[in-house]
PDB file of N, CA and C in Angstrom:
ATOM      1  N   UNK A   1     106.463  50.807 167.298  1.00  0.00           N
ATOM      2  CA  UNK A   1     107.462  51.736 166.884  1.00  0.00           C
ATOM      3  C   UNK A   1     107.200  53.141 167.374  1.00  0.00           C
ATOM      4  N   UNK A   2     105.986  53.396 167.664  1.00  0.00           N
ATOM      5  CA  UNK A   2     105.899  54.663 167.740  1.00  0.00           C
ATOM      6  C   UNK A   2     105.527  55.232 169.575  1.00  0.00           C
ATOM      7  N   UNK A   3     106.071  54.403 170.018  1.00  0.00           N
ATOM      8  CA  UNK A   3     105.903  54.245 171.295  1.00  0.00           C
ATOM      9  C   UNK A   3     107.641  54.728 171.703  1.00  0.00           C
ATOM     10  N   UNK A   4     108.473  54.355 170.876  1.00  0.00           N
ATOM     11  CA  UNK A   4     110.005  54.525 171.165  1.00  0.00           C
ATOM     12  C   UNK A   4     110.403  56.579 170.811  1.00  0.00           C
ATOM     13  N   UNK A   5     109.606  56.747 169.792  1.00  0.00           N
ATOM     14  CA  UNK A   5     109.931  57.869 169.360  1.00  0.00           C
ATOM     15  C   UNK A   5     110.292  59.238 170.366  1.00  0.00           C
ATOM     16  N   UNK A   6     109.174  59.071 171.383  1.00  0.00           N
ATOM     17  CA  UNK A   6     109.982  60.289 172.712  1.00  0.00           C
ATOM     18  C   UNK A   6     111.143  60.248 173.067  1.00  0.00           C
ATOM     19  N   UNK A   7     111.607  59.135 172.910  1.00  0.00           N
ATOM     20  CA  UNK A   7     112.611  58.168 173.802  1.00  0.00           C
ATOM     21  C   UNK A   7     113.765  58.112 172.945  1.00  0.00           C
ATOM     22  N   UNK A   8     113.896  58.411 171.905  1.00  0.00           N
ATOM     23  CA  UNK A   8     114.735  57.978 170.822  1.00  0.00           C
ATOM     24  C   UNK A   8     116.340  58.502 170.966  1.00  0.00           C
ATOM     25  N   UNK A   9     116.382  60.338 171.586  1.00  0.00           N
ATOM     26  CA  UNK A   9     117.405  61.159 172.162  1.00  0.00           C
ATOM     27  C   UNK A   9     118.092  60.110 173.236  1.00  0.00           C
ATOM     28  N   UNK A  10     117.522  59.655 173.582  1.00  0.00           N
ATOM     29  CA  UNK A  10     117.980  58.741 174.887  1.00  0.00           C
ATOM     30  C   UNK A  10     118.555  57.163 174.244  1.00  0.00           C
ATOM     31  N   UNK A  11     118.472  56.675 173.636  1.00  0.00           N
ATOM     32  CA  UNK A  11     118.657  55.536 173.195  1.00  0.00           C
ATOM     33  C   UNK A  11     120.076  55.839 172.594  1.00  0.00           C
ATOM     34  N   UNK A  12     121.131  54.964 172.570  1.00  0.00           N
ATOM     35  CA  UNK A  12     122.425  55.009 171.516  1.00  0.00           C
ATOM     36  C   UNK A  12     122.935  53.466 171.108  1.00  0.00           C
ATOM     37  N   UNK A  13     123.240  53.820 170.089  1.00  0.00           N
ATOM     38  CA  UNK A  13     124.124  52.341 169.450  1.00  0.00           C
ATOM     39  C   UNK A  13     125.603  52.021 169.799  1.00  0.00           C
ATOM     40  N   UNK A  14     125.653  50.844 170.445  1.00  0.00           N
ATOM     41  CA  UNK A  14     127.281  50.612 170.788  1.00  0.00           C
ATOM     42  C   UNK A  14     128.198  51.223 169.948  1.00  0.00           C
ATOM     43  N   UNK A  15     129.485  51.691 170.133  1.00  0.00           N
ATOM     44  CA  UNK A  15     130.187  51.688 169.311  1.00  0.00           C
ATOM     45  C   UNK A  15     131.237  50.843 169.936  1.00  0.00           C
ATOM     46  N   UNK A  16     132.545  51.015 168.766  1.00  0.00           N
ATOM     47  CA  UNK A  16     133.305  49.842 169.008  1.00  0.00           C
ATOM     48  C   UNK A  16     134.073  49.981 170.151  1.00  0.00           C
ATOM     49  N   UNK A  17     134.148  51.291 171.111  1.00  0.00           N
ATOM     50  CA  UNK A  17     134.756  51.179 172.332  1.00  0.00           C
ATOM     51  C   UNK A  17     133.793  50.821 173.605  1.00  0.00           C
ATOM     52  N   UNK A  18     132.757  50.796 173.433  1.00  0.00           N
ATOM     53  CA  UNK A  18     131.502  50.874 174.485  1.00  0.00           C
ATOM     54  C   UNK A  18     131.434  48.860 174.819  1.00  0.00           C
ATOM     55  N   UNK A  19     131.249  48.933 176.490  1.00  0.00           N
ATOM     56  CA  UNK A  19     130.986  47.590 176.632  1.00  0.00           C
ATOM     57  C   UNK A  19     129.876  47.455 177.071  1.00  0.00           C
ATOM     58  N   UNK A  20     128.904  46.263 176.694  1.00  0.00           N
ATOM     59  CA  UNK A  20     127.814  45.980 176.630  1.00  0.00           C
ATOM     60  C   UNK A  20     127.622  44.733 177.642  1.00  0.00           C
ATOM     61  N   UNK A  21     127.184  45.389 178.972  1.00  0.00           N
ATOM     62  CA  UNK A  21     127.181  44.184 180.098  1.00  0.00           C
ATOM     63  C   UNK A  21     125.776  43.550 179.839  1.00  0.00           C
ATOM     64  N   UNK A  22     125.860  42.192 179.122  1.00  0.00           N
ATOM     65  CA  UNK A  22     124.356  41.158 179.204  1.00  0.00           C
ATOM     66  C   UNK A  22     124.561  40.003 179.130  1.00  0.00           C
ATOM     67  N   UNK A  23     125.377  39.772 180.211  1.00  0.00           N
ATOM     68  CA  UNK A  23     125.700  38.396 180.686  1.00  0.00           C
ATOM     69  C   UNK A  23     125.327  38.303 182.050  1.00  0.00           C
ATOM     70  N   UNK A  24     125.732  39.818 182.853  1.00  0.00           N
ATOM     71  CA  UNK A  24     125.015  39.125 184.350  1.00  0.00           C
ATOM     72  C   UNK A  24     124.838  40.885 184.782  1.00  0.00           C
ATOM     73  N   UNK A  25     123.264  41.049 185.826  1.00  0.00           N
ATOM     74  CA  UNK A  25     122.953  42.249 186.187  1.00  0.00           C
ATOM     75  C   UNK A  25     124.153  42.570 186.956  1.00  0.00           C
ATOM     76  N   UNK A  26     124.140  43.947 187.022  1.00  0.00           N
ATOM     77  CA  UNK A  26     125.142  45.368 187.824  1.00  0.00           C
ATOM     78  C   UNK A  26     125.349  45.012 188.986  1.00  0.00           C
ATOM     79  N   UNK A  27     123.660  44.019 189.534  1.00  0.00           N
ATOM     80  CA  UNK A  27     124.110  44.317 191.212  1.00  0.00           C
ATOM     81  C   UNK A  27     123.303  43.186 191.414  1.00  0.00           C
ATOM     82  N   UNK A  28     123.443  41.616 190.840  1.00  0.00           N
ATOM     83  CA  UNK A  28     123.239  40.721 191.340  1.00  0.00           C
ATOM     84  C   UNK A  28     123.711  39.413 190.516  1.00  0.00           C
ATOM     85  N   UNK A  29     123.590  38.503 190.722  1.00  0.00           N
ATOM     86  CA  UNK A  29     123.976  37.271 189.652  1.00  0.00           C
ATOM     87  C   UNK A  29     122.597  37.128 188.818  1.00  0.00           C
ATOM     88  N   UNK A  30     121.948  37.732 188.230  1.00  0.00           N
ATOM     89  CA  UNK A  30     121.069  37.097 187.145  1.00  0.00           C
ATOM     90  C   UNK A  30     121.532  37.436 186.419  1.00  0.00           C
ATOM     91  N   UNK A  31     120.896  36.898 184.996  1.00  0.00           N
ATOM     92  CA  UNK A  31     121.559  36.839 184.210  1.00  0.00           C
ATOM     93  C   UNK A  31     120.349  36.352 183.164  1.00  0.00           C
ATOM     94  N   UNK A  32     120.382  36.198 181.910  1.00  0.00           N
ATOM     95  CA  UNK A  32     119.447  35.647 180.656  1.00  0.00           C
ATOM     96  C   UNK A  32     119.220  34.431 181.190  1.00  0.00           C
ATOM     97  N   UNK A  33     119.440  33.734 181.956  1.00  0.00           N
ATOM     98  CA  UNK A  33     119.032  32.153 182.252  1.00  0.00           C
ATOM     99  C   UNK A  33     118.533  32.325 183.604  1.00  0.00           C
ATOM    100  N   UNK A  34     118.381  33.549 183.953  1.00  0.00           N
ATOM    101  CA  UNK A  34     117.661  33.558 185.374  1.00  0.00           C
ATOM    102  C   UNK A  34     116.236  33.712 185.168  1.00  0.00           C
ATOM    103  N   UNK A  35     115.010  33.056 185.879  1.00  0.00           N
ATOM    104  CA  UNK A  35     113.448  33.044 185.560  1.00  0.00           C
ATOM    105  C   UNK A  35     113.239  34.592 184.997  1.00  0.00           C
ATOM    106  N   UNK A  36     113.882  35.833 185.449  1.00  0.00           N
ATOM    107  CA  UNK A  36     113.253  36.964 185.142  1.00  0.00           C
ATOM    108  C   UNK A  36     113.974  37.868 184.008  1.00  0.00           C
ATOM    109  N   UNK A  37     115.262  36.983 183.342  1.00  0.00           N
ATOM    110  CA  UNK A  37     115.953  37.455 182.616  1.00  0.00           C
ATOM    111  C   UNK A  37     117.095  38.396 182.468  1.00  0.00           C
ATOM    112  N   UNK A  38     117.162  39.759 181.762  1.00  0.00           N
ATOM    113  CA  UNK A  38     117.851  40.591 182.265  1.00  0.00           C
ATOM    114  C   UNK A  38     117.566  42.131 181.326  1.00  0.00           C
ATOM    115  N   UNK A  39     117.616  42.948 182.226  1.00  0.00           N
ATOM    116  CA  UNK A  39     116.873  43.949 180.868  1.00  0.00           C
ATOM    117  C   UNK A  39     118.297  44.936 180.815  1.00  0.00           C
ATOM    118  N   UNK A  40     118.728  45.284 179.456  1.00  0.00           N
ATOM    119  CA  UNK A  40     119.962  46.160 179.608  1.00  0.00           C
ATOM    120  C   UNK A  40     119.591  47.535 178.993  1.00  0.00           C
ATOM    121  N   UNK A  41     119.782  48.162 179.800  1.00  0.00           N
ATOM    122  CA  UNK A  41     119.818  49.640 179.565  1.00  0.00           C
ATOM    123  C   UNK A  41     120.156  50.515 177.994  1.00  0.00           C
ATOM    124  N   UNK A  42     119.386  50.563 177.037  1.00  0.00           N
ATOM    125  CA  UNK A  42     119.716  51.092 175.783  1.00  0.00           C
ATOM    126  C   UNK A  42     120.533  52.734 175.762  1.00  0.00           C
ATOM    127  N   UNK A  43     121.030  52.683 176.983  1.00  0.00           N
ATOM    128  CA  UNK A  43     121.824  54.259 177.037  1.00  0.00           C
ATOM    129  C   UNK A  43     123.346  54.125 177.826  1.00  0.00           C
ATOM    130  N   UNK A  44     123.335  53.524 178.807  1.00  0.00           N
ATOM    131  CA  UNK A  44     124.315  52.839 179.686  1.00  0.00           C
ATOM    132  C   UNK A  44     125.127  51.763 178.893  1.00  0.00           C
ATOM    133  N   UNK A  45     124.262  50.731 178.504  1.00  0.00           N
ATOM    134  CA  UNK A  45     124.758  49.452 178.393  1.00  0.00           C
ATOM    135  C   UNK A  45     124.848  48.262 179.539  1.00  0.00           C
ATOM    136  N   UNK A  46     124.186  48.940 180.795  1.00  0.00           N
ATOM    137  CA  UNK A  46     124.382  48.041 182.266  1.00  0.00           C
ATOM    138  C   UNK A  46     123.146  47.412 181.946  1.00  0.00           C
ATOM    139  N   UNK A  47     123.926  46.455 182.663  1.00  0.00           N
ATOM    140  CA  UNK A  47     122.479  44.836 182.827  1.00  0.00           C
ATOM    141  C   UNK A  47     121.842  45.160 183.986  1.00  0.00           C
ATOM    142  N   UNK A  48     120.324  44.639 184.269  1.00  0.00           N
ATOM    143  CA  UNK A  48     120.195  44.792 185.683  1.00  0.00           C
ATOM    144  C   UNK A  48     119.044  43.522 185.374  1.00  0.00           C
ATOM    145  N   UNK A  49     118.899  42.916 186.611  1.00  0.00           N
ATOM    146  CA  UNK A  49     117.767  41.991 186.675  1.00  0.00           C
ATOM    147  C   UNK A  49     116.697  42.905 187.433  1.00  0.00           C
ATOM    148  N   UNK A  50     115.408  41.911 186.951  1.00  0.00           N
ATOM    149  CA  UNK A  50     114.016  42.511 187.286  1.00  0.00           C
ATOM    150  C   UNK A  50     114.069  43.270 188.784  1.00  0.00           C
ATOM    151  N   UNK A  51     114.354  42.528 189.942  1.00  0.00           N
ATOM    152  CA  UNK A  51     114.441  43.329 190.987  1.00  0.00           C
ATOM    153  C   UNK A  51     114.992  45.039 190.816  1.00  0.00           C
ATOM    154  N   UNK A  52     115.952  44.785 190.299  1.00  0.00           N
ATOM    155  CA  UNK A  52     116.873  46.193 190.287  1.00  0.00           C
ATOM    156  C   UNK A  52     116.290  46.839 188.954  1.00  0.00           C
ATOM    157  N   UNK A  53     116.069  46.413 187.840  1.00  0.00           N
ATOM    158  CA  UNK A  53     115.613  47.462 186.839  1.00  0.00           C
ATOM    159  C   UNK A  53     114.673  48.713 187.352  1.00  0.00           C
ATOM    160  N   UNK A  54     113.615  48.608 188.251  1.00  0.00           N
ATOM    161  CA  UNK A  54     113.022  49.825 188.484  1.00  0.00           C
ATOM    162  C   UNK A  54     113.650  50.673 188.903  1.00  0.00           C
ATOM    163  N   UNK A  55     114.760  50.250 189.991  1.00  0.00           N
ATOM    164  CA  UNK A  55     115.145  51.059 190.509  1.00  0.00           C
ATOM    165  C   UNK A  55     116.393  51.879 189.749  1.00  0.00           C
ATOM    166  N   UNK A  56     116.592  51.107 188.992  1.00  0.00           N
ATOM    167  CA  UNK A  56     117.527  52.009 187.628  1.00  0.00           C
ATOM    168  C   UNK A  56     116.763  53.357 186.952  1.00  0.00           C
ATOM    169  N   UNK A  57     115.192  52.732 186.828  1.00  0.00           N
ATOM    170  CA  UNK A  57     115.100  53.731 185.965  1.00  0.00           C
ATOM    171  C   UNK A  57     114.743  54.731 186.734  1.00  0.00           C
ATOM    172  N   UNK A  58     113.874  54.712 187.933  1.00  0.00           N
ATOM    173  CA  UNK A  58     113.697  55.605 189.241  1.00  0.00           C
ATOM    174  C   UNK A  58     115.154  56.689 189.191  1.00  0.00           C
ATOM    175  N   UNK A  59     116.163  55.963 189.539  1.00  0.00           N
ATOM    176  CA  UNK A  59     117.388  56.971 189.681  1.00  0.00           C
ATOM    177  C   UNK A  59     117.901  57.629 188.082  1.00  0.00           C
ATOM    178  N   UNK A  60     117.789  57.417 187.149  1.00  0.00           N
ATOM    179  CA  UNK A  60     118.329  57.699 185.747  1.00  0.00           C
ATOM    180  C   UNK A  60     117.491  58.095 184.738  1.00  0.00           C
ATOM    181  N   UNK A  61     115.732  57.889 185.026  1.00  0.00           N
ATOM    182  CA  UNK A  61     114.572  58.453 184.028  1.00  0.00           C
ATOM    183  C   UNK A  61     115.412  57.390 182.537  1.00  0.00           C
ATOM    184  N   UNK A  62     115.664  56.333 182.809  1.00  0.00           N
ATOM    185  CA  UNK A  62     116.124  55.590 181.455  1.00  0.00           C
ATOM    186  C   UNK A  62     115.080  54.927 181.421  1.00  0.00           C
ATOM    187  N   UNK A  63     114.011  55.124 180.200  1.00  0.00           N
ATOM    188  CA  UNK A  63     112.593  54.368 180.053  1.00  0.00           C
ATOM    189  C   UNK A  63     113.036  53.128 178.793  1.00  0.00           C
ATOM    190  N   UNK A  64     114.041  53.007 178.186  1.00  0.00           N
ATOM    191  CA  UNK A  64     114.608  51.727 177.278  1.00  0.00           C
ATOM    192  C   UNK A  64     115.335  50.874 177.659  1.00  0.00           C
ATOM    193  N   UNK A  65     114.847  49.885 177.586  1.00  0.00           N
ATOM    194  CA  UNK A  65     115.652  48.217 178.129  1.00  0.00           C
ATOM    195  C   UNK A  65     115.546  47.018 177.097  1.00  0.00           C
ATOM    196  N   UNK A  66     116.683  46.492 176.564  1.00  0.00           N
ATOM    197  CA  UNK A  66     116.607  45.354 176.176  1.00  0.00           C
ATOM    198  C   UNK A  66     116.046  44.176 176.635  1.00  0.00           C
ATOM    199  N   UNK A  67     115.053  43.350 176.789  1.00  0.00           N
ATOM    200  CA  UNK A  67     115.257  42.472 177.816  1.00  0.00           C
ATOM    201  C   UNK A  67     115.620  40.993 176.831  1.00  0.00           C
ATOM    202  N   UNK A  68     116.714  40.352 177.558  1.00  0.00           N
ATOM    203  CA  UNK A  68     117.125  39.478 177.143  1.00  0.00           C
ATOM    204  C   UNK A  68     116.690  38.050 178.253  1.00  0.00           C
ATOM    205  N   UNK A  69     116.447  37.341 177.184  1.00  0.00           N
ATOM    206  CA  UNK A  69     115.707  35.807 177.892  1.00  0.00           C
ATOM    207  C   UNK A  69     116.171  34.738 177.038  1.00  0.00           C
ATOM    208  N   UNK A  70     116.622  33.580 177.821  1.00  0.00           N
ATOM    209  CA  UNK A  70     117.355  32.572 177.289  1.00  0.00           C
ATOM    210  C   UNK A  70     115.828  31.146 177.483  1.00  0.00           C
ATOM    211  N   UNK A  71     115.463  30.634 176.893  1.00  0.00           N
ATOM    212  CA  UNK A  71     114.550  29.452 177.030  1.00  0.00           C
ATOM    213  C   UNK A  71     116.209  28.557 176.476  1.00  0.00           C
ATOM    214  N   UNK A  72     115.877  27.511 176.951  1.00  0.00           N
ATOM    215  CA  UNK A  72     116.550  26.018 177.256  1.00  0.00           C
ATOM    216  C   UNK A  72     115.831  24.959 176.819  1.00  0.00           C
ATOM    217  N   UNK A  73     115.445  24.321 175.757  1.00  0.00           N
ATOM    218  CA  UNK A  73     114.654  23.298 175.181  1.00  0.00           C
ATOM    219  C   UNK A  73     115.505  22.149 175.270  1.00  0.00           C
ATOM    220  N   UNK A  74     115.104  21.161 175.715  1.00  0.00           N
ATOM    221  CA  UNK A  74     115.993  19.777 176.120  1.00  0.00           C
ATOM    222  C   UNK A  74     115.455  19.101 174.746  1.00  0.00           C
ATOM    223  N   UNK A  75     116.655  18.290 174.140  1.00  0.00           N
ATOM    224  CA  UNK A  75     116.456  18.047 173.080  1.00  0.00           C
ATOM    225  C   UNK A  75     116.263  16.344 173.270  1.00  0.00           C
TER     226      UNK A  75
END
């Protein structure tokens, strides 16, 4: 928790007009079922997969990401 606290000005909660892309990254087809997942931006709301996340935060200083990961257990 106390690792978020610098960071906190930067972080926002959806509201009900804001869309929340975490179904597939900004600038490729991954997605939560891709090996590396997808980390979404806690200020934007843009998805990006592992390749592209650095370079998100490189251009935007956005140090918060959701990362979302889907496991698949065969039943």
């Amino acid at each position: 928790g106390e690792l978020l606290v610098p960071h906190m000005p930067t972080i926002r909660v959806p509201r009900s007009g804001d869309r929340v892309y975490k179904n597939e990254c900004a600038f490729s087809y991954d997605s939560p079922n891709s090996e590396g997942g997808l980390y979404v931006c806690m200020n934007t709301f843009l998805a990006f997969g592992r390749e592209h996340v650095e370079r998100h935060f490189r251009k935007t200083g956005q140090s918060v990401y959701m990362h979302l990961k889907r496991h698949v257990r065969e039943i």
